[in-house]
Protein backbone atom coordinates (compact mmCIF):
# COMPACT_ATOMS: atom_id res chain seq x y z
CA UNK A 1 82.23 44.48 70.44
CA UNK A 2 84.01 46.35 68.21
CA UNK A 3 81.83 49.02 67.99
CA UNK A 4 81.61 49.35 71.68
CA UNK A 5 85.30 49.95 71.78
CA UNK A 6 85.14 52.39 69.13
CA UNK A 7 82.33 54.48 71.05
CA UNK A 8 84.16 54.34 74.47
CA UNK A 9 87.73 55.49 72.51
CA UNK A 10 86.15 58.26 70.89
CA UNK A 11 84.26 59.84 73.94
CA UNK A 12 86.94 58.93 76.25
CA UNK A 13 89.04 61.31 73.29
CA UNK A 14 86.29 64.22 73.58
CA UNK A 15 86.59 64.27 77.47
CA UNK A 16 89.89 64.39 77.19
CA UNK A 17 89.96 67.62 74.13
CA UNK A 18 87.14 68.90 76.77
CA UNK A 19 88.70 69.49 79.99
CA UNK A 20 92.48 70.54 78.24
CA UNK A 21 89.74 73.60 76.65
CA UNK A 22 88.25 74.46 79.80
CA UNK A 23 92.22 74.86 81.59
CA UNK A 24 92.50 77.49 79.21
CA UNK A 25 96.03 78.96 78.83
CA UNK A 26 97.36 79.57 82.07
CA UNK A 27 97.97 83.07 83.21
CA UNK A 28 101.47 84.51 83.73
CA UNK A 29 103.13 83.78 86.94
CA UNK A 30 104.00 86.30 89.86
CA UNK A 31 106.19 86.05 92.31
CA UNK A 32 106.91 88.79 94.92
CA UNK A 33 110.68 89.39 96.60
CA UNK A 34 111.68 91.30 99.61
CA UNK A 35 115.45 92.47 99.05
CA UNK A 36 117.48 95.83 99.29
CA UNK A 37 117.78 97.50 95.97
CA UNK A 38 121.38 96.79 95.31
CA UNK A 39 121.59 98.82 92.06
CA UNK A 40 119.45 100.47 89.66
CA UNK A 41 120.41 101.22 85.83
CA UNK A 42 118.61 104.13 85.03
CA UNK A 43 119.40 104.12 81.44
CA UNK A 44 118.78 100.42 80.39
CA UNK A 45 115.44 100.09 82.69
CA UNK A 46 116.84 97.39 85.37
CA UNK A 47 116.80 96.80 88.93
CA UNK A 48 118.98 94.66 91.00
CA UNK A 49 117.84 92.61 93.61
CA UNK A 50 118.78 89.32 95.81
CA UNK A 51 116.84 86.47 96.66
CA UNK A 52 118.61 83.74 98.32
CA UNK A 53 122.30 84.39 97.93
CA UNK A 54 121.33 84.96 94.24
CA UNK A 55 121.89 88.78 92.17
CA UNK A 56 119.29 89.14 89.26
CA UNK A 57 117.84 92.12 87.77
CA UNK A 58 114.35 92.83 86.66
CA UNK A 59 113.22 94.99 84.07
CA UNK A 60 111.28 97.77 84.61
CA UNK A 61 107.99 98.57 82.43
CA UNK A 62 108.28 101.99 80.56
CA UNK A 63 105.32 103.02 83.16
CA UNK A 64 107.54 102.62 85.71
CA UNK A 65 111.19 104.12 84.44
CA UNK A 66 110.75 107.82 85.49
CA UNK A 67 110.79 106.94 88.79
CA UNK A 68 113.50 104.90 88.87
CA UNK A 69 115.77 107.67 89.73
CA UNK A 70 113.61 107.75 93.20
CA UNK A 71 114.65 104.18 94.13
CA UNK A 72 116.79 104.53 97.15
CA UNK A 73 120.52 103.06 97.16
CA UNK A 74 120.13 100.08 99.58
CA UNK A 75 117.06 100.56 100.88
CA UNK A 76 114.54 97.47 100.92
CA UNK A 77 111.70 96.79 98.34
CA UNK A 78 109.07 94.71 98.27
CA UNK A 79 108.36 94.21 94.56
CA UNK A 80 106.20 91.68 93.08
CA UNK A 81 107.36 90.71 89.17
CA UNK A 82 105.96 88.65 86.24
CA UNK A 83 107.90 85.85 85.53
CA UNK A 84 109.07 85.61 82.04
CA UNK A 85 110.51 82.20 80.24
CA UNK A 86 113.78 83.22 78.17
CA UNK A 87 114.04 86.68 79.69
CA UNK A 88 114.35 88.54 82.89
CA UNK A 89 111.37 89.10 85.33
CA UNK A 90 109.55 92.40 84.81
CA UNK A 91 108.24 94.37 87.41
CA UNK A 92 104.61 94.25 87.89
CA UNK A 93 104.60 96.85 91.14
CA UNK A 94 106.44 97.87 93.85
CA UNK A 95 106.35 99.32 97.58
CA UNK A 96 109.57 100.60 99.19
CA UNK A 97 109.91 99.05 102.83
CA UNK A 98 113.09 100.86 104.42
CA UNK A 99 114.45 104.25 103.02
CA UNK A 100 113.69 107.62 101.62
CA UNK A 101 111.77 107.45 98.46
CA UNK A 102 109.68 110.31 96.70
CA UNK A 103 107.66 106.72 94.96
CA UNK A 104 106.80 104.76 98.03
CA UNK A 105 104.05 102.76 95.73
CA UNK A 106 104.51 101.70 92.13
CA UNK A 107 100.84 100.15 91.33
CA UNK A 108 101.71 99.28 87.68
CA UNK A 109 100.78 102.53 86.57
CA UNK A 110 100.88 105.59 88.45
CA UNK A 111 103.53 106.31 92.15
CA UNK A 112 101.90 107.17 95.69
């Protein structure tokens, strides 16, 4: 009997070291706003948004900063960012809904 308790313990323990390896480490999470672009610090790599009454800036990728000076002031922007535990969201890509922008499309990489 003791045995049998043993065995079931033990594969009930693989199973378990089993399926937390095949979740694998979860990728990073995205989450998109829709806000007006309420400022943008050319020099430190930010942009300030609002979601819900709340101000927070996100931090632009070094990809992205030369064309931060083509943000227009209060225009909208749809902009999709990695969340980031500890620090502040950083910009993943961008499209600019409402105002005059030479960078109407940030894919990550390049503007359209």
């Amino acid at each position: 009997m003791r045995r049998r308790l043993s065995l079931t313990s033990s594969v009930i323990f693989l199973a378990a070291l089993i399926g937390l390896g095949w979740a694998g480490p979860a990728g990073a999470e995205e989450k998109s706003y829709y806000s007006p672009i309420i400022f943008v610090d050319r020099e430190k790599g930010f942009i300030m948004i609002s979601d819900s009454g709340a101000v927070f800036g996100v931090e632009v990728p070094p990809e992205a900063r030369p064309h931060l000076d083509k943000l227009p002031s209060s225009g909208l922007i749809d902009i999709v960012v990695e969340i980031r535990p500890g620090n502040a969201p950083l910009v993943k890509r961008w499209k600019i809904a409402a105002g005059e922008s030479a960078c109407k499309i940030f894919d990550g990489k390049t503007c359209k």
